[in-house]
Protein backbone atom coordinates (compact mmCIF):
# COMPACT_ATOMS: atom_id res chain seq x y z
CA UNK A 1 -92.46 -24.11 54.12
CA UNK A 2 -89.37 -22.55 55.83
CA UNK A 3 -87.70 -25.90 55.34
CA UNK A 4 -88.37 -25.55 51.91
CA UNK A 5 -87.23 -22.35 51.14
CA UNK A 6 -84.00 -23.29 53.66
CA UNK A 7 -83.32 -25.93 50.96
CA UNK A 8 -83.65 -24.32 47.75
CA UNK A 9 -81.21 -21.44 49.03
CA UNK A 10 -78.87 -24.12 49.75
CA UNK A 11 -79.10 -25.64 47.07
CA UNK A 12 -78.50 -22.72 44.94
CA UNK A 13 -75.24 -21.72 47.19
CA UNK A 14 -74.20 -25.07 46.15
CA UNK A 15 -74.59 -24.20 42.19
CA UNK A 16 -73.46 -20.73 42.44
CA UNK A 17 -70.02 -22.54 44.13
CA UNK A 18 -69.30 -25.42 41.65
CA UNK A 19 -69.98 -22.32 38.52
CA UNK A 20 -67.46 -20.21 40.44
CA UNK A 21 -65.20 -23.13 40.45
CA UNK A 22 -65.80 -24.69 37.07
CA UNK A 23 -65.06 -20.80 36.30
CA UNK A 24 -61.65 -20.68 37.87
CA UNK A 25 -60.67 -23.70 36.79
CA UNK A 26 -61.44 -22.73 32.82
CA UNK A 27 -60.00 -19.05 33.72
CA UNK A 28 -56.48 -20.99 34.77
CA UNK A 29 -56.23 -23.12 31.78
CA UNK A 30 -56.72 -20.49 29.22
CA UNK A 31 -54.63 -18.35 31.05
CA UNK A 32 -51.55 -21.58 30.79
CA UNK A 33 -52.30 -21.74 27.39
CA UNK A 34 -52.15 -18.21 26.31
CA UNK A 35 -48.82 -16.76 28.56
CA UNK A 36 -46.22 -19.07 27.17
CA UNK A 37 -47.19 -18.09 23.49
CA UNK A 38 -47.41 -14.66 24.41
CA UNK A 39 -43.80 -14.90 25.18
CA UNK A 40 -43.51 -16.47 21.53
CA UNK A 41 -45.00 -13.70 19.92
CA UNK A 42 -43.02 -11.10 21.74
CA UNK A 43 -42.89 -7.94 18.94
CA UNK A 44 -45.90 -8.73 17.73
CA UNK A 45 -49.47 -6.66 17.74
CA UNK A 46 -50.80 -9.17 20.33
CA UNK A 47 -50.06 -13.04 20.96
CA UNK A 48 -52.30 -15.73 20.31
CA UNK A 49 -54.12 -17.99 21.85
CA UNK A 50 -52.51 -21.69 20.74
CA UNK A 51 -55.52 -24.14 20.37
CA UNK A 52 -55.24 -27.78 21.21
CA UNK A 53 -52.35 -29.69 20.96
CA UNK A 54 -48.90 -29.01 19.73
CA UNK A 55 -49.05 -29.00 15.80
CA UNK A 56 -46.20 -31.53 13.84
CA UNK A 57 -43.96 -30.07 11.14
CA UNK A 58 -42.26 -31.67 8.39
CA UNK A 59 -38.42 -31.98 7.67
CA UNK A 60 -37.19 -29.31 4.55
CA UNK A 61 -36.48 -32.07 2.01
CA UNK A 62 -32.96 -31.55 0.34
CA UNK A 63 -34.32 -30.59 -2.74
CA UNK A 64 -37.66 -29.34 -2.62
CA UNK A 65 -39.99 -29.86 -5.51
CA UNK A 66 -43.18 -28.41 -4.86
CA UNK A 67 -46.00 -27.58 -7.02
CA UNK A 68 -48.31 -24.18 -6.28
CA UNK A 69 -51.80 -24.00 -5.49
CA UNK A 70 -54.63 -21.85 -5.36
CA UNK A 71 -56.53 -21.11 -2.26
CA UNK A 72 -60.20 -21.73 -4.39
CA UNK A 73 -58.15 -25.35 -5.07
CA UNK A 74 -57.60 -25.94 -1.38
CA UNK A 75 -61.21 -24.92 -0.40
CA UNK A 76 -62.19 -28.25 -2.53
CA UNK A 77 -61.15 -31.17 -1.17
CA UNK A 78 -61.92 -32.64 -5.09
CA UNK A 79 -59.62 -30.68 -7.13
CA UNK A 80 -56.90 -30.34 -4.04
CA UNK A 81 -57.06 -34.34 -4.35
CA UNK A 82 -55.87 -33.87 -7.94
CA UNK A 83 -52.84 -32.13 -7.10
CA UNK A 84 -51.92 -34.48 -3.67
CA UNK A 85 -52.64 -37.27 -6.06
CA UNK A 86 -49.94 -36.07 -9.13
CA UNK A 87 -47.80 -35.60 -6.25
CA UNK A 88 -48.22 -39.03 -4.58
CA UNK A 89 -47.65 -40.76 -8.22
CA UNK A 90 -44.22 -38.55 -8.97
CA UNK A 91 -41.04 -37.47 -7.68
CA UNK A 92 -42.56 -34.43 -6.21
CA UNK A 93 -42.50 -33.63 -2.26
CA UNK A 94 -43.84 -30.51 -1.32
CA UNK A 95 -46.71 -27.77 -2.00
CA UNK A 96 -47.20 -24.18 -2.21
CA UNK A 97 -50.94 -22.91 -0.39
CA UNK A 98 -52.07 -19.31 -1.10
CA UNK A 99 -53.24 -18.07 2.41
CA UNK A 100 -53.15 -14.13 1.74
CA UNK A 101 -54.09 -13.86 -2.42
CA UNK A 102 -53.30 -10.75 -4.78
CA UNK A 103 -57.40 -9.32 -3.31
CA UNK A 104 -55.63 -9.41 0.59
CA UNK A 105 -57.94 -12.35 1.63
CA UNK A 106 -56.57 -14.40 4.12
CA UNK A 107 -57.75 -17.63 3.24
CA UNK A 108 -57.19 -20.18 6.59
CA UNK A 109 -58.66 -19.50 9.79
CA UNK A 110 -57.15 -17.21 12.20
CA UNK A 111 -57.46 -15.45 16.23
CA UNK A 112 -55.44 -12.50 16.52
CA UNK A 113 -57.83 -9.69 16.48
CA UNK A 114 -55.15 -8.11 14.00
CA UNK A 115 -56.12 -10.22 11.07
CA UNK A 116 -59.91 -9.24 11.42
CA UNK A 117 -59.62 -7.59 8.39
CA UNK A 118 -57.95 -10.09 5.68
CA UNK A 119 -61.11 -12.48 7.02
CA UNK A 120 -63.10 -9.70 5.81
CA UNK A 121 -62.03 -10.74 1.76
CA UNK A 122 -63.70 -12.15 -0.92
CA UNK A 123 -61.67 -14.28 -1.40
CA UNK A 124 -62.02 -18.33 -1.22
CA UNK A 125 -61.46 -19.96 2.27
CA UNK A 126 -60.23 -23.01 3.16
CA UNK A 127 -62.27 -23.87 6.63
CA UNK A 128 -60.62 -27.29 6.47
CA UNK A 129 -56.60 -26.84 6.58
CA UNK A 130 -55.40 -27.95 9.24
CA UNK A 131 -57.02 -31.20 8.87
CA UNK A 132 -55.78 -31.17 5.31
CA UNK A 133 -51.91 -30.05 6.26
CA UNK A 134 -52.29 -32.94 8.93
CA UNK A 135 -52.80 -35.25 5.70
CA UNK A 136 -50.25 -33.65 3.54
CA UNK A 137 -47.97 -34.03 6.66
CA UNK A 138 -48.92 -38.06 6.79
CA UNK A 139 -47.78 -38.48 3.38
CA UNK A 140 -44.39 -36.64 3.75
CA UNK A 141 -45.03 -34.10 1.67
CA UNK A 142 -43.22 -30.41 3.01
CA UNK A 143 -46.24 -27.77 3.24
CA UNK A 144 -45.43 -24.00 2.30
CA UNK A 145 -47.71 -21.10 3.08
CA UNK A 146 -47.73 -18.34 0.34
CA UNK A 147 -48.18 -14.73 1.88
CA UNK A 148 -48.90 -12.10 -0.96
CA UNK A 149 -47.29 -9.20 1.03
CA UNK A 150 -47.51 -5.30 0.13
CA UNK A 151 -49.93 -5.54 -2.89
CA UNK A 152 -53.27 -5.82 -0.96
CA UNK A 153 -56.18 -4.04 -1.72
CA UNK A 154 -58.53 -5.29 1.04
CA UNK A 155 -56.07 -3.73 3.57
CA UNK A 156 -55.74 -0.64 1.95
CA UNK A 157 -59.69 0.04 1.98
CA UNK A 158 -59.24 -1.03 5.86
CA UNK A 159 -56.49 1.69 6.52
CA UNK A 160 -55.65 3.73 3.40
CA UNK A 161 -53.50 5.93 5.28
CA UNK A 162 -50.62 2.70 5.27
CA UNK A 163 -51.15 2.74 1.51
CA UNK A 164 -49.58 4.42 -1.43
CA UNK A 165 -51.24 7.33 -2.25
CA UNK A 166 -51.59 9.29 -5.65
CA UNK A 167 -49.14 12.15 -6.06
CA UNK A 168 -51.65 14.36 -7.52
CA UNK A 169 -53.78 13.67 -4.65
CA UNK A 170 -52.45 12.51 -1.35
CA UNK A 171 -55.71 11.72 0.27
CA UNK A 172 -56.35 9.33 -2.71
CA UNK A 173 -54.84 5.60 -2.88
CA UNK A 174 -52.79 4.59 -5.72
CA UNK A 175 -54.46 1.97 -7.66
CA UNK A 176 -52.11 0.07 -10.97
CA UNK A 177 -53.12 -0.96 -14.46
CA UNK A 178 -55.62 -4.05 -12.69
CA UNK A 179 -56.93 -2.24 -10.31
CA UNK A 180 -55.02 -3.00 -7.56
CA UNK A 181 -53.73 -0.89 -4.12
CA UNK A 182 -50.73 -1.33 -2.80
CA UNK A 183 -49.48 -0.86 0.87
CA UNK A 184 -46.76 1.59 1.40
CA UNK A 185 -43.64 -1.15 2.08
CA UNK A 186 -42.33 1.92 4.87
CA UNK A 187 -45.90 1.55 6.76
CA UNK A 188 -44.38 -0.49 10.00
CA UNK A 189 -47.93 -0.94 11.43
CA UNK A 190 -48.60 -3.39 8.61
CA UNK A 191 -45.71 -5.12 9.31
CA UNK A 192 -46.40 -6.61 12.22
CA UNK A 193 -50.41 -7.96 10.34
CA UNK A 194 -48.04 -9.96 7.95
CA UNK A 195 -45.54 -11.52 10.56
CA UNK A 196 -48.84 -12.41 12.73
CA UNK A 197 -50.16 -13.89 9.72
CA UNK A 198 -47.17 -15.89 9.30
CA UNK A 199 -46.45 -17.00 12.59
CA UNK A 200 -49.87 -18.08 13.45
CA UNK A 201 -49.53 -20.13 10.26
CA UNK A 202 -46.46 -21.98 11.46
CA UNK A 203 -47.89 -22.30 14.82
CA UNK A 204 -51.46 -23.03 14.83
CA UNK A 205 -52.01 -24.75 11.56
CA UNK A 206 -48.69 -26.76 10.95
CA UNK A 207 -47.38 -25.02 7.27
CA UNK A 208 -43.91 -25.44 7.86
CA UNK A 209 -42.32 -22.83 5.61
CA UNK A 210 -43.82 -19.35 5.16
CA UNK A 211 -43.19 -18.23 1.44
CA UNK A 212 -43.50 -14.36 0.96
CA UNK A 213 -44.32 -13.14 -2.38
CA UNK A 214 -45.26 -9.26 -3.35
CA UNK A 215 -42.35 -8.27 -1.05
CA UNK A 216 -41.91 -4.76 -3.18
CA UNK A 217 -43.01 -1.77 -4.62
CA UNK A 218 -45.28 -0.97 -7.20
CA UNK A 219 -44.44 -1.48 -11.08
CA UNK A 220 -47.10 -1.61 -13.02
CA UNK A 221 -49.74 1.60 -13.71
CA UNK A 222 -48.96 5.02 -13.77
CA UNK A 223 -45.84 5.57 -11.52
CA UNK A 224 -45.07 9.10 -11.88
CA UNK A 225 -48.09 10.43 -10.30
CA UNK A 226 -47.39 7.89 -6.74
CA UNK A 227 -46.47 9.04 -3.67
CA UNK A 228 -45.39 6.80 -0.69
CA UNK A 229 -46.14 8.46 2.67
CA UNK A 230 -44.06 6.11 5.09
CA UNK A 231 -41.20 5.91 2.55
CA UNK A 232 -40.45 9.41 1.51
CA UNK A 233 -42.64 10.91 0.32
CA UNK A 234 -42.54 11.46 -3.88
CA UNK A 235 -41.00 8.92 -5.70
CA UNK A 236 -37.70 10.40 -6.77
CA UNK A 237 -36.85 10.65 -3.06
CA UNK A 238 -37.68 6.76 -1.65
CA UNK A 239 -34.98 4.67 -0.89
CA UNK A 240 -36.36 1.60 -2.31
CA UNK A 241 -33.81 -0.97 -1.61
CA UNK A 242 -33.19 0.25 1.44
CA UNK A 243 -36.31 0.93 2.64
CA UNK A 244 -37.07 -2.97 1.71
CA UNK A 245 -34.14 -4.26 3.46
CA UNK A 246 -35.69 -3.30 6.52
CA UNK A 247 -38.22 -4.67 6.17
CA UNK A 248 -36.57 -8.21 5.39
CA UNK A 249 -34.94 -7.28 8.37
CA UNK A 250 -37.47 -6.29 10.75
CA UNK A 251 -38.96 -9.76 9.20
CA UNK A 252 -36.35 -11.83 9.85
CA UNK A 253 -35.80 -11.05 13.20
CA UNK A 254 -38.95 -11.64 14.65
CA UNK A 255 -39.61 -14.91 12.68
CA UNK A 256 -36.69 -16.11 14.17
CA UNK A 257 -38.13 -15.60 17.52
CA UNK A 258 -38.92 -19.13 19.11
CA UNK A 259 -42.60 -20.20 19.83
CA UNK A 260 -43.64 -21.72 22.81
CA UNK A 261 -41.99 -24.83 21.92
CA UNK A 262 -38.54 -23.63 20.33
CA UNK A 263 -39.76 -23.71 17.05
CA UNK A 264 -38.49 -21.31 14.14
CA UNK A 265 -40.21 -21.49 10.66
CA UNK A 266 -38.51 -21.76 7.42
CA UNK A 267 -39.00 -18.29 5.72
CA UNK A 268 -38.35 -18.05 1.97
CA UNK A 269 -39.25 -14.90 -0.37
CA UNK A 270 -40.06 -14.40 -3.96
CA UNK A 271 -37.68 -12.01 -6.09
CA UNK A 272 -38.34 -10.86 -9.95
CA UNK A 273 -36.37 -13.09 -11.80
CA UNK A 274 -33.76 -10.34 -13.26
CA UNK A 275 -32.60 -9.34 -9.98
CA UNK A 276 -30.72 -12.31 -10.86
CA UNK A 277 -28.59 -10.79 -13.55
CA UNK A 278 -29.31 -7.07 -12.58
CA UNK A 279 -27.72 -4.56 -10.07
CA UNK A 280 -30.17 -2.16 -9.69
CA UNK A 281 -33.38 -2.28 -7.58
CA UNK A 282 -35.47 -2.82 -10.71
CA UNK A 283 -37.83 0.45 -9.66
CA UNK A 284 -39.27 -2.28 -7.21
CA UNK A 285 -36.72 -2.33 -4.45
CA UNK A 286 -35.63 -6.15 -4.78
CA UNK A 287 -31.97 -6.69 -4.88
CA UNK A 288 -30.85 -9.88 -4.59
CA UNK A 289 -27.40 -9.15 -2.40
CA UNK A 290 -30.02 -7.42 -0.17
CA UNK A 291 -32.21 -9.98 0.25
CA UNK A 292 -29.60 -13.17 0.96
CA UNK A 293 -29.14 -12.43 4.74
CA UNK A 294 -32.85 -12.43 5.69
CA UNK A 295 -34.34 -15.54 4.40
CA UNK A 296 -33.67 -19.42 4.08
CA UNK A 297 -34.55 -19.64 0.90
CA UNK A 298 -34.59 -16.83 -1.97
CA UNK A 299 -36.85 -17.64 -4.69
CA UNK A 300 -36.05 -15.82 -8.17
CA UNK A 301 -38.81 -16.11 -10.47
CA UNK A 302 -37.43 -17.11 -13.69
CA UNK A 303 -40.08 -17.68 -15.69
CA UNK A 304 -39.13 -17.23 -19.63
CA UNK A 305 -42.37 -15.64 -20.48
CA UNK A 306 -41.67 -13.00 -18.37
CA UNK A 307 -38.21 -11.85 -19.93
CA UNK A 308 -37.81 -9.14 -22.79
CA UNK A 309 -37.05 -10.36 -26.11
CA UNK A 310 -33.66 -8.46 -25.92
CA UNK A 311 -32.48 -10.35 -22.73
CA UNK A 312 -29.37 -12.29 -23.99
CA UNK A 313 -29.83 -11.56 -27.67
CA UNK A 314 -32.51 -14.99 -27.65
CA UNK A 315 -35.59 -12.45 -29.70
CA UNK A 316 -38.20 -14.87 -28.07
CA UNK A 317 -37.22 -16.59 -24.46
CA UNK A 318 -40.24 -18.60 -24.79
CA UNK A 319 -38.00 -20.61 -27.58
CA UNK A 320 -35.01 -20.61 -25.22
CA UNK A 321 -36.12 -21.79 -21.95
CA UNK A 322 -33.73 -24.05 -20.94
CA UNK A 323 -30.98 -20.86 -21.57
CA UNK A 324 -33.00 -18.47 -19.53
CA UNK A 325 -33.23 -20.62 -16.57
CA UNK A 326 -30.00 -21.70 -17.21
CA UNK A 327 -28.28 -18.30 -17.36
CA UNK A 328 -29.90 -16.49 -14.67
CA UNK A 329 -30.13 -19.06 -11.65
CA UNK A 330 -25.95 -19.64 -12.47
CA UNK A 331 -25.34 -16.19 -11.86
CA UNK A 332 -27.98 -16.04 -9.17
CA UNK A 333 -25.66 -18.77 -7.70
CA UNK A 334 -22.42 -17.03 -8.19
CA UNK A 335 -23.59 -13.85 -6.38
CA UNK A 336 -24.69 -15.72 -3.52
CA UNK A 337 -20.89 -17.80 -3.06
CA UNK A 338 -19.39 -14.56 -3.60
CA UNK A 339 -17.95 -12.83 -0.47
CA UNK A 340 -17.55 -9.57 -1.54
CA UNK A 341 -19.77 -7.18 -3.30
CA UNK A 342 -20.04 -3.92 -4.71
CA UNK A 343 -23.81 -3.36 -3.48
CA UNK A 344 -23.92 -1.70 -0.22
CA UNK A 345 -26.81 -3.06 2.11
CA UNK A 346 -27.56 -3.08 6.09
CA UNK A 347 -25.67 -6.46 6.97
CA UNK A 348 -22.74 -6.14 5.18
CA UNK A 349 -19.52 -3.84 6.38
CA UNK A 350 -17.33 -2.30 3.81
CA UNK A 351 -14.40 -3.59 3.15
CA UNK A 352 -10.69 -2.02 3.30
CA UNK A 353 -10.31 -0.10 -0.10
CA UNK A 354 -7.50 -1.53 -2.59
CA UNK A 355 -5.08 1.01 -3.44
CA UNK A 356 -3.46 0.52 -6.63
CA UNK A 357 -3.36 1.02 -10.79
CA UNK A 358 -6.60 -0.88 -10.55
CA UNK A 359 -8.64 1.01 -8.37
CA UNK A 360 -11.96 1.56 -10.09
CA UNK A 361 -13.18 4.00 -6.97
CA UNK A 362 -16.10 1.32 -6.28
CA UNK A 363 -16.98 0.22 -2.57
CA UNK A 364 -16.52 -3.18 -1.76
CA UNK A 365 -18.64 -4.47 0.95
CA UNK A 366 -17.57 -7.91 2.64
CA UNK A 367 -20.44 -10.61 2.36
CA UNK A 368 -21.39 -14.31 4.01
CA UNK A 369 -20.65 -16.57 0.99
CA UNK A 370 -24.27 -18.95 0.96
CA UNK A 371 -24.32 -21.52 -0.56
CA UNK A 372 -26.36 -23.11 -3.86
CA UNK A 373 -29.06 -24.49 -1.25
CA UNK A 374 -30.38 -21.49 -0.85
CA UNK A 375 -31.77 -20.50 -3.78
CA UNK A 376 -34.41 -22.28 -5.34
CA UNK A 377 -36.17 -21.48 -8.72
CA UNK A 378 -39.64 -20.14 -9.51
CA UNK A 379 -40.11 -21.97 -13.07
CA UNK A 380 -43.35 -22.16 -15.03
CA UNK A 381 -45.75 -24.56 -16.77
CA UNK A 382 -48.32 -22.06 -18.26
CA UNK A 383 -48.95 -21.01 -21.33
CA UNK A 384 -48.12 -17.54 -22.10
CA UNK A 385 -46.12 -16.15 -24.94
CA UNK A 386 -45.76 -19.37 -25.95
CA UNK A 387 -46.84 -23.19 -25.06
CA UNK A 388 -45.57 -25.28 -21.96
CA UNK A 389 -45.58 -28.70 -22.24
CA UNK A 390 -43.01 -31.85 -20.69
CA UNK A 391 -40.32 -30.93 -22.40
CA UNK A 392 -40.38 -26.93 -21.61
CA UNK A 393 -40.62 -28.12 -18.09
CA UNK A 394 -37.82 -30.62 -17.95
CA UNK A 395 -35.98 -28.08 -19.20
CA UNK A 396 -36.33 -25.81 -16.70
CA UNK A 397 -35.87 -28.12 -14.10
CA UNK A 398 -32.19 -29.56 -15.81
CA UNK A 399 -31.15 -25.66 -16.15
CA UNK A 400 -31.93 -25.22 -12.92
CA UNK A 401 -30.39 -28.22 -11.71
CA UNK A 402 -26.94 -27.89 -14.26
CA UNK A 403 -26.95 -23.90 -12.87
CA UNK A 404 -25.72 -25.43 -9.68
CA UNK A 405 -29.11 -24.70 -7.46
CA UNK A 406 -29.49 -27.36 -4.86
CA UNK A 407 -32.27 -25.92 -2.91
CA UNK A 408 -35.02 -27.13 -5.49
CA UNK A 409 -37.59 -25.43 -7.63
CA UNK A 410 -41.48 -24.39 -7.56
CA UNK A 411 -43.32 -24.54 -10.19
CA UNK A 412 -46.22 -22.41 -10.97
CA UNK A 413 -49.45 -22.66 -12.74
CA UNK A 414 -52.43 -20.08 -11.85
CA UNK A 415 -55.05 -22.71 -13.29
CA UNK A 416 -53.10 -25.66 -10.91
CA UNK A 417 -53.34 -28.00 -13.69
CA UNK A 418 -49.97 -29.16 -14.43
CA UNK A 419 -48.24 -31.00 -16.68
CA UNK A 420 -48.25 -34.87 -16.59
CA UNK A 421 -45.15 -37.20 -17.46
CA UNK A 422 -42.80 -34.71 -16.42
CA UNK A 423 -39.35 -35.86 -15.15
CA UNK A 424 -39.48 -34.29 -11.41
């Protein structure tokens, strides 16, 4: 009996040793896995954990031409076929993949205890993408994450005191004309959700551009009674432009941080399509001079619909596509090339003042001249204010193209089904 008992306490020693082992063993290669990312994510709310192997990234093609889709498209492998298929049978090469919608859902799987709350939407989810980048990827075909940035409603029920607020009753969030919050762009706290967003993306999944869309204020609802806690306070007293910039900076500069194997991600962002031909912030913040320094790629929507019938005399753009494209991505081009500017913004220094009959009294600030590759064109194939078919989209794609934009074009359609025997 003593024998027995002798041999069952050894016997457990020997168990309890090879867990403890087995223990330290998994203890040390979490821990390798985790510290150099860490290091990667430097800035960020918290680092995370990198799971299996190193992901692969595709090239930027020279011209992109990408087509957009929906994240309830990407949950089903059948109707995401459609699109990878139209894209396999044209001169296409890249997509666009909602992974943070217009509701705040973030729609791809993610670690950082940070994004708890974007898993919380309900929104569609697509369990499935890395598997499906890895197949995009095989086919050449560049993959784009689209971030929907400040307008996000889940968030602001999370933490409403990061969102805008109504004027006529501070402890209220601002809600527009569809219902929708929007997060304060001054709120710094949420800055660091979207870059952790974004970098896991890159890093963990394999997009290999990060497109950021919503990257402004509020337009649409009733504006005079908002009020923007991390910005200013009431609305007449918000620096929106330059309260934007830094965020593009603040952006920029920890995207360009290096993961754990030297990679930087492509970073592109979405801009109305008149800041374009305007100078002002457009009561959103965007200006385009104020934008160029942060991003690869700057992304003017230009869709025709979306222009007043006054712009250029045309009485219906709809009717004058190719013109409206045409028009605004030339002089989006020209402002970019340019290498001085009268719009003062946080990268650029002012330059000497010109003393002479001339003098208008106008700042000049000295600017990087960037060239046609990056900008890239937001064009359409919907129908609204008017029908979209092949030639409305060849159009768009020669204005673009005969504007002198090199870095390619997007084309959007919130129903994904686009139009076939187009001239990509």
């Amino acid at each position: 009996m003593k024998t027995t008992v002798t041999t069952i306490i050894g016997i457990l020693g020997v168990l309890l040793l090879v867990g403890v082992t087995m223990w330290a063993i998994m203890f040390s290669d979490i821990a390798w896995r985790v510290e150099p990312y860490a290091l990667a994510m430097t800035g960020a709310t918290e680092p995370t954990v990198v799971r299996g192997p190193k992901v692969t990234h595709q090239e930027m093609p020279s011209e992109v031409r990408a087509i957009y889709m929906t994240a309830c498209y990407g949950a089903s492998p059948k109707l995401r076929n459609n699109l990878v298929r139209l894209i396999d049978e044209t001169e296409l090469n890249a997509i666009i993949i909602d992974i943070k919608d217009y509701t705040g859902t973030i729609a791809v799987p993610t670690s950082a205890k940070i994004l708890a709350a974007g898993q919380e939407g309900s929104g569609c989810k697509i369990r499935d993408i890395k598997e499906f980048i890895e197949l995009l990827h095989s086919k050449g075909i560049y993959v784009i994450a689209r971030v929907t940035v400040f307008q996000d409603p889940l968030y602001a029920k999370v933490k409403p005191e990061l969102a805008v607020k109504k004027k006529s009753d501070k402890n209220a969030v601002w809600i527009d004309h569809k219902g929708l919050a929007f997060i304060d762009v001054g709120a710094r706290e949420y800055w660091d959700y979207i870059i952790t967003l974004a970098k896991e993306a890159h890093n963990e999944l394999g997009f290999d551009e990060i497109n950021f869309d919503y990257v402004r204020y509020p337009s649409d609802g009733n504006m005079s009674d908002t009020y923007y806690p991390h910005s200013g306070g009431e609305r007449e007293n918000v620096k929106r432009a330059e309260e934007l910039e830094k965020f593009f900076k603040y952006l920029s500069e920890k995207m360009r941080e290096p993961n754990a194997y030297g990679e930087v991600p492509k970073i592109s962002a979405d801009l109305f399509g008149m800041t374009a031909t305007n100078y002002d912030d457009l009561t959103i913040g965007q200006v385009l001079e104020r934008a160029l320094p942060y991003f690869d790629v700057i992304a003017p929507m230009v869709y025709p619909s979306h222009y007043p019938k006054s712009f250029l005399g045309l009485g219906n753009p709809n009717k004058n596509v190719y013109k409206v494209v045409n028009y605004s991505m030339a002089k989006a081009v020209e402002r970019a090339k340019a290498e001085r500017t009268n719009i003062p913004a946080l990268a650029y220094e002012q330059a000497p003042q010109v003393q002479d009959n001339k003098t208008t009294g106008k700042k000049e600030y000295i600017k990087p001249s960037y060239s046609a590759d990056k900008l890239r064109s937001w064009i359409q194939d919907f129908d609204y204010g008017g029908e979209y078919g092949v030639a409305e989209v060849n159009a768009q794609i020669q204005a673009s193209r005969d504007a002198g934009v090199t870095g390619g074009y997007m084309i959007w359609d919130p129903t994904n089904r686009y139009t076939r025997g187009v001239s990509y």
